[in-house]
Protein backbone atom coordinates (compact mmCIF):
# COMPACT_ATOMS: atom_id res chain seq x y z
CA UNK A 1 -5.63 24.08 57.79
CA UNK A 2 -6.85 23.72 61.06
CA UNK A 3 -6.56 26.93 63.78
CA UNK A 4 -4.42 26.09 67.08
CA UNK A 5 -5.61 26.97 70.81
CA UNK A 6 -5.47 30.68 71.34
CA UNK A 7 -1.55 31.63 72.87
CA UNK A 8 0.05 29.05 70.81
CA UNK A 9 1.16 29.37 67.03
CA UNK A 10 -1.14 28.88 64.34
CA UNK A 11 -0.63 25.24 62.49
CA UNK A 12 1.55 25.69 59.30
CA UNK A 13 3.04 21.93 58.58
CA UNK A 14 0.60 19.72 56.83
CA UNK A 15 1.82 16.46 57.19
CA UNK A 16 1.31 13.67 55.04
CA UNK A 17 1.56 10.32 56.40
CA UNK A 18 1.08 6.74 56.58
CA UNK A 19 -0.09 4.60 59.53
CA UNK A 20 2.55 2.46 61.20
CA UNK A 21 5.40 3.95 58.62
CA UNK A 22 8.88 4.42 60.00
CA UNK A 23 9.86 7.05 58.50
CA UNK A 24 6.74 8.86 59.14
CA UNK A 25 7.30 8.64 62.44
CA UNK A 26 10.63 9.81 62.48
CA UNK A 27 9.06 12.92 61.12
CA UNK A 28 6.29 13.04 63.93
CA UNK A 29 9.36 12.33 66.74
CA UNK A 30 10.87 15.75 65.41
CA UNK A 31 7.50 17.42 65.28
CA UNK A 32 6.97 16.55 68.53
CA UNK A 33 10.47 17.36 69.87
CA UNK A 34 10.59 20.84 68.57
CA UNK A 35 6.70 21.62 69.27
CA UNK A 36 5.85 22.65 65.92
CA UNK A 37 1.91 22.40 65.78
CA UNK A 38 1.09 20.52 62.59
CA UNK A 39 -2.08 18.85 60.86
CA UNK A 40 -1.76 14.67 59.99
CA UNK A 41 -3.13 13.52 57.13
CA UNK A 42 -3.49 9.38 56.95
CA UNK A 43 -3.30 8.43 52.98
CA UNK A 44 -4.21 5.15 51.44
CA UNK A 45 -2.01 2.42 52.15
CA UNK A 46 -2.01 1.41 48.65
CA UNK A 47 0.30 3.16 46.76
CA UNK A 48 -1.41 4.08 43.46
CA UNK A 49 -4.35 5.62 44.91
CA UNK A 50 -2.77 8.52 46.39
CA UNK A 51 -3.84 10.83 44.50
CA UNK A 52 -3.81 14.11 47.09
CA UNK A 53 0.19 13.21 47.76
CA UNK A 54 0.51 13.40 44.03
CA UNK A 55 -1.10 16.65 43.94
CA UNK A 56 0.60 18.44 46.87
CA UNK A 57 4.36 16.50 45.85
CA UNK A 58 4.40 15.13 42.92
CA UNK A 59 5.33 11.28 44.31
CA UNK A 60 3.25 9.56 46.07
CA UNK A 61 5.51 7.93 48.62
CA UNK A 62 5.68 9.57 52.47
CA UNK A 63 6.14 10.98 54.41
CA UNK A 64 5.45 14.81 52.50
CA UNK A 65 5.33 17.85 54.35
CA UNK A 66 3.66 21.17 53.20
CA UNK A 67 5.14 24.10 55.00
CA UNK A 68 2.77 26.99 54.53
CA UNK A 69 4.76 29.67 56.68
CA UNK A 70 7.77 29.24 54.22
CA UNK A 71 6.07 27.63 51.03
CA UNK A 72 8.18 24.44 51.13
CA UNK A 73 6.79 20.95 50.03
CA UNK A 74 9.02 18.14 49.97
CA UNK A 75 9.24 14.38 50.61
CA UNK A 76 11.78 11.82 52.10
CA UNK A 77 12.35 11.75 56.22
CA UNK A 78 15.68 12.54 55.91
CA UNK A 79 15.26 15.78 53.50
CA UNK A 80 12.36 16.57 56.06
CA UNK A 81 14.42 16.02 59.21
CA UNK A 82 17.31 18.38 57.98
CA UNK A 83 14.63 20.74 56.68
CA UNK A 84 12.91 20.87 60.27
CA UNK A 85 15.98 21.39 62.11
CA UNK A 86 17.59 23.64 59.77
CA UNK A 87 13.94 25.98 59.81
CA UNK A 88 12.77 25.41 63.47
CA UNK A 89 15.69 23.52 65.07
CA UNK A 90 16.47 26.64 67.11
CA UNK A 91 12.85 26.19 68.95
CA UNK A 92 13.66 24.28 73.05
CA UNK A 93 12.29 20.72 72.63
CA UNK A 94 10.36 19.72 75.42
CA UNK A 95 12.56 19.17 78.59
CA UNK A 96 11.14 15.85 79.55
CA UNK A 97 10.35 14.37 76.35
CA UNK A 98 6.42 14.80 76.71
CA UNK A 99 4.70 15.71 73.22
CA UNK A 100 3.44 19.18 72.87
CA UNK A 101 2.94 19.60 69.59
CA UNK A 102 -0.41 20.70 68.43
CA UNK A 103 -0.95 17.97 66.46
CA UNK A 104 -5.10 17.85 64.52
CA UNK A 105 -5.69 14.28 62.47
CA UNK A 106 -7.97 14.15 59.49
CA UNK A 107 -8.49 10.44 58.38
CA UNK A 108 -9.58 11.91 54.91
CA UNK A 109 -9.60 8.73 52.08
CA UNK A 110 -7.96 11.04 49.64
């Protein structure tokens, strides 16, 4: 987990994705939207060889989100976009659609 800038809430969301994925981005949109700082992590494009989605999920298709604050881990955009909104939905998304998320990349090969 990666620390945020001081006066702005401490990462919690580890979020793992895929480069150019669809769905994974209609996770990040959300993310973004409701400024939720969060931590990307890029997995293998091929499909057998992630091994740390496996660990944290139990699949290994994303997007997966690990939610430290409330202990939730789960897969599938749309379970994650009604988790999101039904847990932080209540947080003002940004007023002119800028990203203000927090958002710290690790391009780990795991």
């Amino acid at each position: 987990m990666t620390t945020a800038p001081p006066n702005t809430p401490a990462t919690t969301i580890t979020f793992y994705r895929l480069q150019g994925c669809p769905f994974c981005e209609r996770v990040t949109r959300l993310l973004e939207r409701y400024n939720i700082p969060y931590r990307s992590r890029f997995v293998e494009p091929l499909h057998s060889r992630r091994t740390v989605v496996k660990r944290v999920a139990g699949v290994r298709t994303v997007p997966v989100i690990a939610d430290s604050e409330t202990g939730v881990t789960m897969a599938e955009s749309a379970n994650i976009v009604t988790y999101l909104e039904q847990t932080y939905g209540s947080q003002k998304p940004t007023a002119d659609g800028e990203v203000q998320a927090e958002a710290t990349t690790d391009r780990g090969t795991n």
